[in-house]
N, C-alpha and C. Protein backbone atom coordinates (compact mmCIF):
# COMPACT_ATOMS: atom_id res chain seq x y z
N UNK A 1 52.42 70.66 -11.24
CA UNK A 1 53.36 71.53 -11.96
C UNK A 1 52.75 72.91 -12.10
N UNK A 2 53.37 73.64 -11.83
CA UNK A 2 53.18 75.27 -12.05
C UNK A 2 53.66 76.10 -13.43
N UNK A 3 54.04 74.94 -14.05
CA UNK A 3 54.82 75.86 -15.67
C UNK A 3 53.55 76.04 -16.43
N UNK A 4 53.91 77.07 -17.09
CA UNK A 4 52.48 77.15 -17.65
C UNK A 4 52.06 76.72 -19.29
N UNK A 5 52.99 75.43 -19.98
CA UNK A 5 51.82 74.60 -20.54
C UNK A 5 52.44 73.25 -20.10
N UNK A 6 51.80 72.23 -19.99
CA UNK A 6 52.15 70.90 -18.94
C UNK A 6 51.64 69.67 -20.04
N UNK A 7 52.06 68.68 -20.08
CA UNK A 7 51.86 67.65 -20.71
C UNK A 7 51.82 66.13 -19.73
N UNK A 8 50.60 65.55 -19.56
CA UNK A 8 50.50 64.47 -19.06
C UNK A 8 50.85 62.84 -20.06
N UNK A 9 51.98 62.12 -19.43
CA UNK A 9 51.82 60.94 -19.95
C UNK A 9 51.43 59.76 -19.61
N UNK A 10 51.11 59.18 -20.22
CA UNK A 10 50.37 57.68 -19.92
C UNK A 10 50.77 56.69 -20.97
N UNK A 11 51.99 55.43 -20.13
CA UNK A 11 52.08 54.34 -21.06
C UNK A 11 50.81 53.06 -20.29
N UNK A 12 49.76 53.46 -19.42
CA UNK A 12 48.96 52.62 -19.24
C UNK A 12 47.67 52.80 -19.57
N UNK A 13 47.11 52.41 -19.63
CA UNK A 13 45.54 51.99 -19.77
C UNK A 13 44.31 52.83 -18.68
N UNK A 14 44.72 53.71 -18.16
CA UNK A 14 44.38 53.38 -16.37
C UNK A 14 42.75 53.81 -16.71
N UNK A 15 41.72 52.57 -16.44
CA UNK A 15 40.69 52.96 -16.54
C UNK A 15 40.37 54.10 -15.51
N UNK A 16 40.94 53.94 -14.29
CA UNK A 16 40.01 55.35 -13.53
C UNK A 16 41.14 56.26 -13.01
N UNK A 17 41.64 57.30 -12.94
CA UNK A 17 42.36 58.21 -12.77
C UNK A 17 41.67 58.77 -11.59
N UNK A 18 42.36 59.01 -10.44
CA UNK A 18 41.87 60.09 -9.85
C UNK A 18 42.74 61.33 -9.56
N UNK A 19 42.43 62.64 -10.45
CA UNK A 19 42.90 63.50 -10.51
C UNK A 19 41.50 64.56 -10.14
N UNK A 20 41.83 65.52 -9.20
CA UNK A 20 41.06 66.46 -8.93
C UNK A 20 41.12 67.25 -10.26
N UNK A 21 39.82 68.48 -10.05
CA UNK A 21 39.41 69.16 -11.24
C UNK A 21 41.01 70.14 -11.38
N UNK A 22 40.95 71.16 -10.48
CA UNK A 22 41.90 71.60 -10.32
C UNK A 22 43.33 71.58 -10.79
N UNK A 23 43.71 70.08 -10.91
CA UNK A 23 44.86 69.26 -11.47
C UNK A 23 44.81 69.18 -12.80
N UNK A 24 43.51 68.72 -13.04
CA UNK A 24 43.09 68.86 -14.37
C UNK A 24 43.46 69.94 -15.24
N UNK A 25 43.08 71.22 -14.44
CA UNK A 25 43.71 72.35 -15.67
C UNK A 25 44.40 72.89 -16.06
N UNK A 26 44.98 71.94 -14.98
CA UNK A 26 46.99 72.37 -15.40
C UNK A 26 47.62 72.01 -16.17
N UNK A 27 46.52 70.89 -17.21
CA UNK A 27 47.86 70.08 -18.57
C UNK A 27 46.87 70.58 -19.35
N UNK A 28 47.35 71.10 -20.70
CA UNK A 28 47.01 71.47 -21.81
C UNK A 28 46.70 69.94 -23.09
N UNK A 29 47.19 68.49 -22.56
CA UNK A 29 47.76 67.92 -23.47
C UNK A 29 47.70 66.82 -22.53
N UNK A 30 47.13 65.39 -23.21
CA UNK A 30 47.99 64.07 -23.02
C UNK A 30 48.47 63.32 -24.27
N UNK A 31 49.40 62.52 -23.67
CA UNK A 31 50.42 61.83 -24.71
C UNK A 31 50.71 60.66 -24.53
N UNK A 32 49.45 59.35 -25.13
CA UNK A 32 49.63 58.32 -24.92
C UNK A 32 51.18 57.34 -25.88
N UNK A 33 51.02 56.68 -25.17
CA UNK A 33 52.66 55.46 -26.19
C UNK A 33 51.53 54.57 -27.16
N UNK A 34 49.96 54.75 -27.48
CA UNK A 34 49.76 53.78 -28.29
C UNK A 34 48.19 54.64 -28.32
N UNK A 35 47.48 54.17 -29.85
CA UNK A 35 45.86 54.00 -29.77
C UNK A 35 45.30 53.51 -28.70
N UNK A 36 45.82 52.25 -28.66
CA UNK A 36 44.94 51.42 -27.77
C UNK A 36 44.92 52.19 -26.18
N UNK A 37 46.02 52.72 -26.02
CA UNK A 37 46.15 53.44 -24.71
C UNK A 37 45.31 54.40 -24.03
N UNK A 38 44.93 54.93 -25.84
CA UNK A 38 44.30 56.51 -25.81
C UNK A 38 42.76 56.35 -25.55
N UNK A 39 42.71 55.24 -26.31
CA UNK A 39 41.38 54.38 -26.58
C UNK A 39 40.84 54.25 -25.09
N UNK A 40 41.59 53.49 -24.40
CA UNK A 40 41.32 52.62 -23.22
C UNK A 40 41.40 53.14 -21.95
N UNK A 41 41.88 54.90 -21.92
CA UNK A 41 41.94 55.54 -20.54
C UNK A 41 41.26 56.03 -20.23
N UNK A 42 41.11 56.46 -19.12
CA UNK A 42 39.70 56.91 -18.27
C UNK A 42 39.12 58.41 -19.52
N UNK A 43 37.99 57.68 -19.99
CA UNK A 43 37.15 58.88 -20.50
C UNK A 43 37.15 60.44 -19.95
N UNK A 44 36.55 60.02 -18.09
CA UNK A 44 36.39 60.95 -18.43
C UNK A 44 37.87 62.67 -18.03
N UNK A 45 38.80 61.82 -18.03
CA UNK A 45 39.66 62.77 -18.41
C UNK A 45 39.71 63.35 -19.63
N UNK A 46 38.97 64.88 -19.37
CA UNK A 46 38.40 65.92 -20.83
C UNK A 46 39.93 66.64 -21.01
N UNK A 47 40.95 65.99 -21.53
CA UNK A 47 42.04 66.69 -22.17
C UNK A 47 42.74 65.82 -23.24
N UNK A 48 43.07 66.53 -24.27
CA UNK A 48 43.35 66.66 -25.65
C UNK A 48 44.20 65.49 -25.82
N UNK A 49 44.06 64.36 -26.39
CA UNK A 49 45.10 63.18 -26.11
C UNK A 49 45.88 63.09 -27.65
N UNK A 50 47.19 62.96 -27.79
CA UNK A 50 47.75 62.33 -29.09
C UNK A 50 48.82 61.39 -28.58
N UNK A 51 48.83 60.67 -29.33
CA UNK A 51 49.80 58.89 -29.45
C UNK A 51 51.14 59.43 -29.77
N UNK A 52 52.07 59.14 -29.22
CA UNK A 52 53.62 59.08 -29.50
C UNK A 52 54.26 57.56 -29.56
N UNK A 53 54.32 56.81 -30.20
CA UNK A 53 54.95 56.02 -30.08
C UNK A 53 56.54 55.83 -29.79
N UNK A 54 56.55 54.79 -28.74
CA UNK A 54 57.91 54.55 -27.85
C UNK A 54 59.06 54.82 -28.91
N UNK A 55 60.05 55.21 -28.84
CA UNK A 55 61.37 55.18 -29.76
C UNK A 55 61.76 53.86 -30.10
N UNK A 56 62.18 53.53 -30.67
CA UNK A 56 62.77 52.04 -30.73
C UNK A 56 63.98 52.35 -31.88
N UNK A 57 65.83 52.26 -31.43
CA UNK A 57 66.61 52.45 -32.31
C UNK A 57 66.54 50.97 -32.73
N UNK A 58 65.93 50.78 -34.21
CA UNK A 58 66.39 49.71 -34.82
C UNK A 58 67.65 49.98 -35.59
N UNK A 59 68.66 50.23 -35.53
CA UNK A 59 69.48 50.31 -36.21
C UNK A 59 70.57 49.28 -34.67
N UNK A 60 69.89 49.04 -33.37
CA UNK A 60 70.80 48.40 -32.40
C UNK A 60 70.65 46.99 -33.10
N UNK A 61 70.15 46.32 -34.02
CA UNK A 61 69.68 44.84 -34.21
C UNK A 61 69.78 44.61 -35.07
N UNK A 62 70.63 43.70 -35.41
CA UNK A 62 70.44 42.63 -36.62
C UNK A 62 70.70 41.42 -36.59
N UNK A 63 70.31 41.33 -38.11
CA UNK A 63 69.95 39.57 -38.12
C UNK A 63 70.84 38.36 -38.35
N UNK A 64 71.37 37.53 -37.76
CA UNK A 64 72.57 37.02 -37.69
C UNK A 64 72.57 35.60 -37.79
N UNK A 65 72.80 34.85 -38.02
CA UNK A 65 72.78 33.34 -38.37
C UNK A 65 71.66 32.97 -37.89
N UNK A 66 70.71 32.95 -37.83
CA UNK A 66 69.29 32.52 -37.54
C UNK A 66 69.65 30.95 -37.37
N UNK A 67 68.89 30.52 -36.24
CA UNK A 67 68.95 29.24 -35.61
C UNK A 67 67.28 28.61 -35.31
N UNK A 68 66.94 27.41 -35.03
CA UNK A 68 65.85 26.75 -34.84
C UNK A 68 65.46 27.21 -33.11
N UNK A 69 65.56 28.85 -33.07
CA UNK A 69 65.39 29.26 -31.94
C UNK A 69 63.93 30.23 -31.86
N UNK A 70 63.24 29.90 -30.89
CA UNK A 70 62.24 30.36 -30.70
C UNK A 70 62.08 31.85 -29.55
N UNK A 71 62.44 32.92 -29.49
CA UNK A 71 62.53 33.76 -28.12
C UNK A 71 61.86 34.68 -27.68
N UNK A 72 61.26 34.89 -26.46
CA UNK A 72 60.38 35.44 -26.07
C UNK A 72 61.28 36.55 -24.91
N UNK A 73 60.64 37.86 -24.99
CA UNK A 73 61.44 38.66 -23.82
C UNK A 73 60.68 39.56 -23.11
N UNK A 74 60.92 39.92 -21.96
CA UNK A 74 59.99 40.77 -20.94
C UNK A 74 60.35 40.38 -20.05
N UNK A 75 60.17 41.01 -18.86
CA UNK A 75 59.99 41.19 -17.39
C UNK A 75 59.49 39.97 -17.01
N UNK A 76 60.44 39.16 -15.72
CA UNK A 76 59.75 37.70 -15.36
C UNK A 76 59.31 38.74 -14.26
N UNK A 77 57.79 38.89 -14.55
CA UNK A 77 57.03 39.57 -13.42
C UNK A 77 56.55 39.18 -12.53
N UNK A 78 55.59 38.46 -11.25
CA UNK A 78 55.15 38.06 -10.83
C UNK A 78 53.57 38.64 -10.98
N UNK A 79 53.80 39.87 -10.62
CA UNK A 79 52.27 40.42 -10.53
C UNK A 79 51.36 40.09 -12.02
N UNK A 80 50.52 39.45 -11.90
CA UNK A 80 49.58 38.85 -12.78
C UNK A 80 50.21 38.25 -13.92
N UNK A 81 51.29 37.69 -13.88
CA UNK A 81 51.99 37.17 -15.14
C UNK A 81 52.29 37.44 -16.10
N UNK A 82 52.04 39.23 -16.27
CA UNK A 82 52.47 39.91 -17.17
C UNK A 82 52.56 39.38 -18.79
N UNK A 83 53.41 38.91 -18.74
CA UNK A 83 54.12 38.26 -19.57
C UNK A 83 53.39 36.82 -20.44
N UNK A 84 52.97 36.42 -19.36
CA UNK A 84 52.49 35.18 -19.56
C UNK A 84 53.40 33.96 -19.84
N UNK A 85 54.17 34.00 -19.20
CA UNK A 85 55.76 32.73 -19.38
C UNK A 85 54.89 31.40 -19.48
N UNK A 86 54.20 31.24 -18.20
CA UNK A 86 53.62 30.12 -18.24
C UNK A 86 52.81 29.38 -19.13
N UNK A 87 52.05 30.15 -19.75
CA UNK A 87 51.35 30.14 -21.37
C UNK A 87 52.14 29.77 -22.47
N UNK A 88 53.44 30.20 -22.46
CA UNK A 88 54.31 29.98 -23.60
C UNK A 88 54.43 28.16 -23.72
N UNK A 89 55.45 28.61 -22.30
CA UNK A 89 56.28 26.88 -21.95
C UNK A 89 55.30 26.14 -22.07
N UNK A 90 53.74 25.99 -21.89
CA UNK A 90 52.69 25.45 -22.07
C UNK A 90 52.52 25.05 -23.59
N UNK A 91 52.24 26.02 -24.38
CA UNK A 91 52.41 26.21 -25.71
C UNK A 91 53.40 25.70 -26.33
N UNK A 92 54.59 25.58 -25.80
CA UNK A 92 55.74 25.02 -26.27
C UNK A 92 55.52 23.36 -26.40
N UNK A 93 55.52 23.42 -24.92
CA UNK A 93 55.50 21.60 -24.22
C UNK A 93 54.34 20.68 -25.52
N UNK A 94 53.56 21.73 -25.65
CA UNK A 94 51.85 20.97 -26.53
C UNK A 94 52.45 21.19 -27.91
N UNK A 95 53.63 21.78 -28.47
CA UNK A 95 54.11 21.82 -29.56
C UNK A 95 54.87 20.65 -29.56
N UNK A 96 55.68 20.45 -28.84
CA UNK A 96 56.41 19.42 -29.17
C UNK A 96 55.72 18.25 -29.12
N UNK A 97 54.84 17.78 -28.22
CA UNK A 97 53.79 16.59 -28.27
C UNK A 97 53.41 16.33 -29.68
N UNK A 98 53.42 17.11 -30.27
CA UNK A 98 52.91 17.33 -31.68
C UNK A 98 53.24 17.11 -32.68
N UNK A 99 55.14 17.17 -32.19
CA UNK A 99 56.09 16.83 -33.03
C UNK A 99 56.15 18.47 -34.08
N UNK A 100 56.06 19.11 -33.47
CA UNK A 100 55.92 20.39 -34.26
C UNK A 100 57.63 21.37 -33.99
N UNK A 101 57.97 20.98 -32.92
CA UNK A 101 59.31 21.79 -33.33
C UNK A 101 60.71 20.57 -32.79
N UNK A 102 60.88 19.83 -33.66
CA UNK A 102 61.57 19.18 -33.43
C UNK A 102 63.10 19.81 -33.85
N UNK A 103 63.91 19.85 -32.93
CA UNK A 103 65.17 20.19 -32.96
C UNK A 103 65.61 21.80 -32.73
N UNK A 104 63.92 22.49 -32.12
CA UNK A 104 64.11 24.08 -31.99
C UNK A 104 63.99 24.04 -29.96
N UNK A 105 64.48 24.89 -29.60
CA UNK A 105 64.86 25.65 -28.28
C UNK A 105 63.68 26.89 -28.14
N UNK A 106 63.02 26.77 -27.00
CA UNK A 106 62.88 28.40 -26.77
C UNK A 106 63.37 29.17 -25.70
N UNK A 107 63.52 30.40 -25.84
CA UNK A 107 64.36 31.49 -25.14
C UNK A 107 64.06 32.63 -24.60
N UNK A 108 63.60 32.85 -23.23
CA UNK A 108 63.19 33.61 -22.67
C UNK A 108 64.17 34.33 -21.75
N UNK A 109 64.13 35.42 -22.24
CA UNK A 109 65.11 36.67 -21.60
C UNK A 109 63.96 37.71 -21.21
N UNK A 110 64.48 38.28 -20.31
CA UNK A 110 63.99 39.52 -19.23
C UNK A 110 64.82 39.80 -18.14
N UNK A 111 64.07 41.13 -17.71
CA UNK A 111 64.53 41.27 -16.41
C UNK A 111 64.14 40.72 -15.13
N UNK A 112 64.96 40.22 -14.26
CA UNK A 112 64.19 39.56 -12.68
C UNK A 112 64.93 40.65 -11.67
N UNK A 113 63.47 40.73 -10.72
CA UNK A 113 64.15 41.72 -9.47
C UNK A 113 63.68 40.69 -8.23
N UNK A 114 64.64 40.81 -7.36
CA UNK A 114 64.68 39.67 -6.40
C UNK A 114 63.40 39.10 -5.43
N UNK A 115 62.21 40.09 -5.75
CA UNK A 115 61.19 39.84 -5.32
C UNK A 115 60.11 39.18 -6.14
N UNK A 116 60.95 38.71 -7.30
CA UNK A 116 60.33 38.04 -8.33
C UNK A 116 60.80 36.70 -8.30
N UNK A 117 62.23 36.29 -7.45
CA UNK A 117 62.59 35.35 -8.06
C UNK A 117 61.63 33.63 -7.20
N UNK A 118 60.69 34.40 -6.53
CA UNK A 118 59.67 32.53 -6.48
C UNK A 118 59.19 32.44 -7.51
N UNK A 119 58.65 33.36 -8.72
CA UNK A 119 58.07 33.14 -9.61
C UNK A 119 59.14 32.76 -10.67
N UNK A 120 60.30 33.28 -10.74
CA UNK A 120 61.23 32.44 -11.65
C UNK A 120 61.35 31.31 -11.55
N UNK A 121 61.75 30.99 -9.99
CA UNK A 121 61.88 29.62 -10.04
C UNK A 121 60.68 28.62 -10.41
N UNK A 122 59.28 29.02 -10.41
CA UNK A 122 58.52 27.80 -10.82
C UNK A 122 58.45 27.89 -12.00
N UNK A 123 58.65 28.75 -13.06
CA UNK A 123 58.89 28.67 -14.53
C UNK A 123 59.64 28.12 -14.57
N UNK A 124 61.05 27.84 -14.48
CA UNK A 124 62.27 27.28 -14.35
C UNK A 124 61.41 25.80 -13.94
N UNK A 125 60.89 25.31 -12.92
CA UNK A 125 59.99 23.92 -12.57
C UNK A 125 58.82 23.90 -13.69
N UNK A 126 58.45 24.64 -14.09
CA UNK A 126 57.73 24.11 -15.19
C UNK A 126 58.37 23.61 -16.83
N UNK A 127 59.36 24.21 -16.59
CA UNK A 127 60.17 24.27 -18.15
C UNK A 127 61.16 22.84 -17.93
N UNK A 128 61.18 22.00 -16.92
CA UNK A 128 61.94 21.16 -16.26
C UNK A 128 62.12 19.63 -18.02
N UNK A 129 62.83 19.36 -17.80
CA UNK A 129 63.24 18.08 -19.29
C UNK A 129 62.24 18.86 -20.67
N UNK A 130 62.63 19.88 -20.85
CA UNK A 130 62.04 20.69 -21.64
C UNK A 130 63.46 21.76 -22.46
N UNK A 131 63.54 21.59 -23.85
CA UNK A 131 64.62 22.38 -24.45
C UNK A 131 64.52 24.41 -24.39
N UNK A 132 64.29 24.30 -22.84
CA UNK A 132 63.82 25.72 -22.85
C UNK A 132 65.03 26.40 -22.29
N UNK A 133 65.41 27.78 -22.51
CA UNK A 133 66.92 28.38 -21.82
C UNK A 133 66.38 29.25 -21.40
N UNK A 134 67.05 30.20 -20.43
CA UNK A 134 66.41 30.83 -19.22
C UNK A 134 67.86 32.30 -19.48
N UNK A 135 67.30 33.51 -19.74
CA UNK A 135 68.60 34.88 -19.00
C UNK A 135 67.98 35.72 -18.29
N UNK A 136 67.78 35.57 -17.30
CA UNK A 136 67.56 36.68 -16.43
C UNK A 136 68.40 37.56 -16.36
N UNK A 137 68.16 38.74 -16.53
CA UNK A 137 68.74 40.55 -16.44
C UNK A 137 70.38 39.59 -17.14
N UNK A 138 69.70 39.40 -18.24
CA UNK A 138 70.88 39.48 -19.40
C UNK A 138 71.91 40.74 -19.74
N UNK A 139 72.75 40.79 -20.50
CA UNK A 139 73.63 42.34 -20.88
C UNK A 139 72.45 42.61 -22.46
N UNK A 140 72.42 43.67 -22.94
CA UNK A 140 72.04 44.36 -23.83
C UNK A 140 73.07 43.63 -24.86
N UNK A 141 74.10 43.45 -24.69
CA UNK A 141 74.63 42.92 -26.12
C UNK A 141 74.66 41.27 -26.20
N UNK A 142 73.94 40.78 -25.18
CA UNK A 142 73.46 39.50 -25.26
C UNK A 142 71.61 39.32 -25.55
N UNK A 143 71.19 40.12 -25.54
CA UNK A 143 70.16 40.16 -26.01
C UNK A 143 69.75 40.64 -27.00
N UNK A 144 70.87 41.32 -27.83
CA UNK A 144 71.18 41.47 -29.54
C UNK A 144 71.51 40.08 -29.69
N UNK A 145 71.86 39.33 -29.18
CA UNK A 145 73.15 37.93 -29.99
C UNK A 145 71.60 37.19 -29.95
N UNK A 146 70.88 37.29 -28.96
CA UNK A 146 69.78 36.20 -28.60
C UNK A 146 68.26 36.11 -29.75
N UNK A 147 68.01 37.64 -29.72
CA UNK A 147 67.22 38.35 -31.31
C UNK A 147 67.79 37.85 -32.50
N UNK A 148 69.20 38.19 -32.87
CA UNK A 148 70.02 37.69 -33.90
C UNK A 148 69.64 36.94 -34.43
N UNK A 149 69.73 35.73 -33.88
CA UNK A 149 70.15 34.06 -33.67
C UNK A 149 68.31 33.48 -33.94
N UNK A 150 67.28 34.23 -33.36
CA UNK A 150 66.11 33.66 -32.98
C UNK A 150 65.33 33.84 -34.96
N UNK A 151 64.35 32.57 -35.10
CA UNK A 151 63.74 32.49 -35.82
C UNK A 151 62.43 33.35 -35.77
N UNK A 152 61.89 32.59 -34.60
CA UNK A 152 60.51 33.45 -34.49
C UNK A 152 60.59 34.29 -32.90
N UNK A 153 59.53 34.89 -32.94
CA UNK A 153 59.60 35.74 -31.52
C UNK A 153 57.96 35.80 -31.12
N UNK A 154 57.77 35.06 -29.90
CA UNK A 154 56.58 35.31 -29.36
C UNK A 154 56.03 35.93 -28.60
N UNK A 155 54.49 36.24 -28.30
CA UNK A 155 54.15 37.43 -27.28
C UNK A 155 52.77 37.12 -26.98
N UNK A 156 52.92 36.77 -25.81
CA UNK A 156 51.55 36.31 -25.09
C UNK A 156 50.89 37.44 -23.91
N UNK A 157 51.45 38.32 -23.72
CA UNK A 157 51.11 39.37 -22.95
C UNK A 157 49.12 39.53 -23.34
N UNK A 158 48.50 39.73 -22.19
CA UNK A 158 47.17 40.15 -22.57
C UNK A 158 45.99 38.94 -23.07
N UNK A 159 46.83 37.82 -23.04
CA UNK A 159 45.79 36.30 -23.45
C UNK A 159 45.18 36.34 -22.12
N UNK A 160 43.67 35.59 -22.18
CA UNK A 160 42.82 35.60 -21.14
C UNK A 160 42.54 36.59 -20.33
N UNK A 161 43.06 37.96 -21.11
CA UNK A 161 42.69 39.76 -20.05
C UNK A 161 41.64 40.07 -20.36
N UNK A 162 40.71 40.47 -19.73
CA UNK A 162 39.51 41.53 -20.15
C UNK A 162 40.04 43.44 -19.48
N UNK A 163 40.85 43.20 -18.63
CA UNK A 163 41.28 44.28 -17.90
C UNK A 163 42.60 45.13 -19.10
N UNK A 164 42.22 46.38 -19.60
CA UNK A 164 43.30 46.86 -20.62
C UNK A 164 44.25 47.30 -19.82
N UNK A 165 44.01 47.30 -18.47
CA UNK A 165 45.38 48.12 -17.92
C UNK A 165 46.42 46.79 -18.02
N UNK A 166 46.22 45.30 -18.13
CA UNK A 166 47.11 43.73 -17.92
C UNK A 166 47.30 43.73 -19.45
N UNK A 167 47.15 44.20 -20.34
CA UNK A 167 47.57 43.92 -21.91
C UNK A 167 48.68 44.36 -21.97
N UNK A 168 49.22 44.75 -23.29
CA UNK A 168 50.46 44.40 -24.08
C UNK A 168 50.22 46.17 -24.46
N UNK A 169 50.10 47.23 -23.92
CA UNK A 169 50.39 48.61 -24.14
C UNK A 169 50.92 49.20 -25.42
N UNK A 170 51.89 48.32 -26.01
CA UNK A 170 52.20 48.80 -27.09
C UNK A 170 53.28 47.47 -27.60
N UNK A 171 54.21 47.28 -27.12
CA UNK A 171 55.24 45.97 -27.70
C UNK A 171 56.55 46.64 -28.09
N UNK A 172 57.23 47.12 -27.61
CA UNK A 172 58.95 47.43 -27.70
C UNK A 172 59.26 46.35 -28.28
N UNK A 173 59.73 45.30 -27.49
CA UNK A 173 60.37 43.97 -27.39
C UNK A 173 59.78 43.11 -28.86
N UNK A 174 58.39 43.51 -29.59
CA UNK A 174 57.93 43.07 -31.06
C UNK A 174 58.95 43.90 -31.48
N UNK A 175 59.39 44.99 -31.54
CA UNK A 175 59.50 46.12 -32.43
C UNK A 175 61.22 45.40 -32.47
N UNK A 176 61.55 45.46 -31.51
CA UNK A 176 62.91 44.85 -31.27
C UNK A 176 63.03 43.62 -32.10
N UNK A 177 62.43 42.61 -31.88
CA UNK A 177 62.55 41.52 -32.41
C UNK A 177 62.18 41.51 -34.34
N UNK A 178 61.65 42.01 -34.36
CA UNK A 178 61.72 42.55 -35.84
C UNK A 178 62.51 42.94 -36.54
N UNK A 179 62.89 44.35 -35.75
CA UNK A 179 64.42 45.11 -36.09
C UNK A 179 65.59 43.80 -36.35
N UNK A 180 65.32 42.65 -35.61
CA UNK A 180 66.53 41.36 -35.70
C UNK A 180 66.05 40.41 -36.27
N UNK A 181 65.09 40.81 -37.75
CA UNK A 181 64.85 39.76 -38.52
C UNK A 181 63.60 38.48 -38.13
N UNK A 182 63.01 38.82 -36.89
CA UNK A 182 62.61 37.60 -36.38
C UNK A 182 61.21 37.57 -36.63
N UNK A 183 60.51 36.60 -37.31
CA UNK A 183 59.19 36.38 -37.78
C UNK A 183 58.38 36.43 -35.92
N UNK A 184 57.42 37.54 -35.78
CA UNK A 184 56.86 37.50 -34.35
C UNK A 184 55.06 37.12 -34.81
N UNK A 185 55.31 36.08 -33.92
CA UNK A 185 53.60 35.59 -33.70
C UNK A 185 53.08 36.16 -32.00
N UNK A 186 52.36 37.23 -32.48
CA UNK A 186 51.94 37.74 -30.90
C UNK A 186 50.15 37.75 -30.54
N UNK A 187 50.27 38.05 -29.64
CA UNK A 187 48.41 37.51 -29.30
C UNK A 187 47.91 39.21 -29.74
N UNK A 188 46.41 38.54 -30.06
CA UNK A 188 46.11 39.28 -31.17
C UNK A 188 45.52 40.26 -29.97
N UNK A 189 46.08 41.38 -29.64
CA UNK A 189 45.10 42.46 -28.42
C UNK A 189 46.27 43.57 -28.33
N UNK A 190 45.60 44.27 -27.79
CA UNK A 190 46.24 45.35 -27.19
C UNK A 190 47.12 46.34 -28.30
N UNK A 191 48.36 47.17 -27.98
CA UNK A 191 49.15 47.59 -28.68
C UNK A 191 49.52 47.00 -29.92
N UNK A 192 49.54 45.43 -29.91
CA UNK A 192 50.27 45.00 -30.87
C UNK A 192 49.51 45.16 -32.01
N UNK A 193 48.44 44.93 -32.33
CA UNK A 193 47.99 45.23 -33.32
C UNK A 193 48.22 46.37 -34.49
N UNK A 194 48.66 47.49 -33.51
CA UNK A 194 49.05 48.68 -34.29
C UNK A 194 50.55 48.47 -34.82
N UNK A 195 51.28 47.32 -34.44
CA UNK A 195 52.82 46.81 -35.03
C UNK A 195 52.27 46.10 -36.50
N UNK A 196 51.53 44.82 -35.71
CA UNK A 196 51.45 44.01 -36.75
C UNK A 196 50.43 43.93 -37.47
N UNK A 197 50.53 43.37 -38.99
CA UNK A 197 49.51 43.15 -40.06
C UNK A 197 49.12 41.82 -40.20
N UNK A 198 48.23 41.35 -40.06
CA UNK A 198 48.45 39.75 -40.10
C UNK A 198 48.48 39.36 -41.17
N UNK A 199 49.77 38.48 -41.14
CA UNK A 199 49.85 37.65 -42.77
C UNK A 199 51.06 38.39 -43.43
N UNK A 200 51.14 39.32 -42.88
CA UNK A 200 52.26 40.72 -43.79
C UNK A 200 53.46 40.96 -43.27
N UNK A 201 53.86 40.99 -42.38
CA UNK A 201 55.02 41.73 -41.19
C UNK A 201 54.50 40.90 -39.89
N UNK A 202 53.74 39.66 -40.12
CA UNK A 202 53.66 38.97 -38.83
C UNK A 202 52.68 38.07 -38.38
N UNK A 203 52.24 37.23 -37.37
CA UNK A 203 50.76 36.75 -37.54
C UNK A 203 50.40 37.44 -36.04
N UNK A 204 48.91 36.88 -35.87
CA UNK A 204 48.56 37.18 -34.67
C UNK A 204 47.61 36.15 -34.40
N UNK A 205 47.51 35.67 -33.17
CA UNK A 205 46.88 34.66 -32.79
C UNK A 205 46.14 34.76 -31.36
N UNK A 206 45.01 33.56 -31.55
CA UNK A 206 44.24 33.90 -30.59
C UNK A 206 44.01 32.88 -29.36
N UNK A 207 44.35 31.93 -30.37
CA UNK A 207 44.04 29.96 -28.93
C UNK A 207 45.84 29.40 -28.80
N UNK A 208 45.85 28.86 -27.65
CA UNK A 208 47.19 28.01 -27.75
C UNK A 208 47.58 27.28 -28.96
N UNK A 209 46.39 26.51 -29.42
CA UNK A 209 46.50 25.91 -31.07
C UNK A 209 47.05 26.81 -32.54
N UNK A 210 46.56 28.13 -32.41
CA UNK A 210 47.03 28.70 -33.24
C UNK A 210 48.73 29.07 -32.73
């Protein structure tokens, strides 16, 4: 960019940047979506960083007959599991063994792009005689009805990462699920921390057991 004051953003982590010097002195400013972001990007990019956190209209969500529904949302990603689907339904399956959610559903909504869908389908094979429901690239006003309706809201993004660029950046989809009433238990790393308080506005957890 040639304007003369420039602002760089970053909703990732990116430990190593390669930006020539040159490039460098063309932004006055970066503007991470979280601490942890600001925290976690390449040092040695020497320019002035402040946190903006993502918008989130909570005024799109509310809380609506709450059901023995459990829902989780994000991107059915393939690339490194993002998400961690498989962790959940795992988590789920070892809940019910347990006798721990008897008569509750869980509900995973996101978006799928067609180069994702081998990895849908083996979630879908893993979730198999299992009370689990599936919306891929749902409507926006079905994923208000789905928040609504949900008790708790989970978030496994960033379990088993040492890499900050594979964590949980910040958590929209917490922020969302909140805005709709929904008690969120999310893994204790990354962005989320700066949402949640543990014990207060939410828990955070660290083993499948918790």
């Amino acid at each position: 960019s040639l304007a003369r004051r420039n602002i760089l953003h970053f909703q990732v982590p990116f430990i190593h940047v390669s930006l020539p010097l040159w490039k460098r002195n063309r932004y006055q400013r970066i503007v991470c979506n979280s601490e942890f972001t600001k925290t976690n990007l390449d040092s040695s990019l020497a320019i002035p960083r402040t946190v903006i956190y993502p918008p989130v209209d909570t005024q799109q969500f509310k809380s609506d007959n709450k059901k023995h529904t459990i829902v989780a949302v994000g991107r059915f990603n393939s690339l490194y599991g993002a998400k961690k689907y498989e962790f959940l339904i795992d988590a789920f399956r070892f809940g019910l063994k347990k006798n721990m959610f008897e008569g509750w559903k869980l509900q995973l909504a996101g978006g799928l792009l067609h180069s994702d869908k081998t990895y849908f389908t083996k979630l879908q094979h893993l979730a198999q005689g299992l009370p689990i429901e599936f919306y891929p690239n749902c409507s926006f006003k079905d994923l208000q009805r789905i928040y609504s309706e949900a008790t708790l809201f989970w978030h496994a993004a960033g379990y088993g990462e040492s890499n900050p660029e594979q964590m949980e950046h910040f958590g929209i989809s917490t922020v969302e699920a909140m805005s709709s009433g929904c008690v969120p238990i999310v893994f204790n790393g990354g962005g989320q921390r700066e949402i949640i308080q543990n014990g207060i506005n939410g828990l955070l957890w660290n083993t499948r057991e918790e």
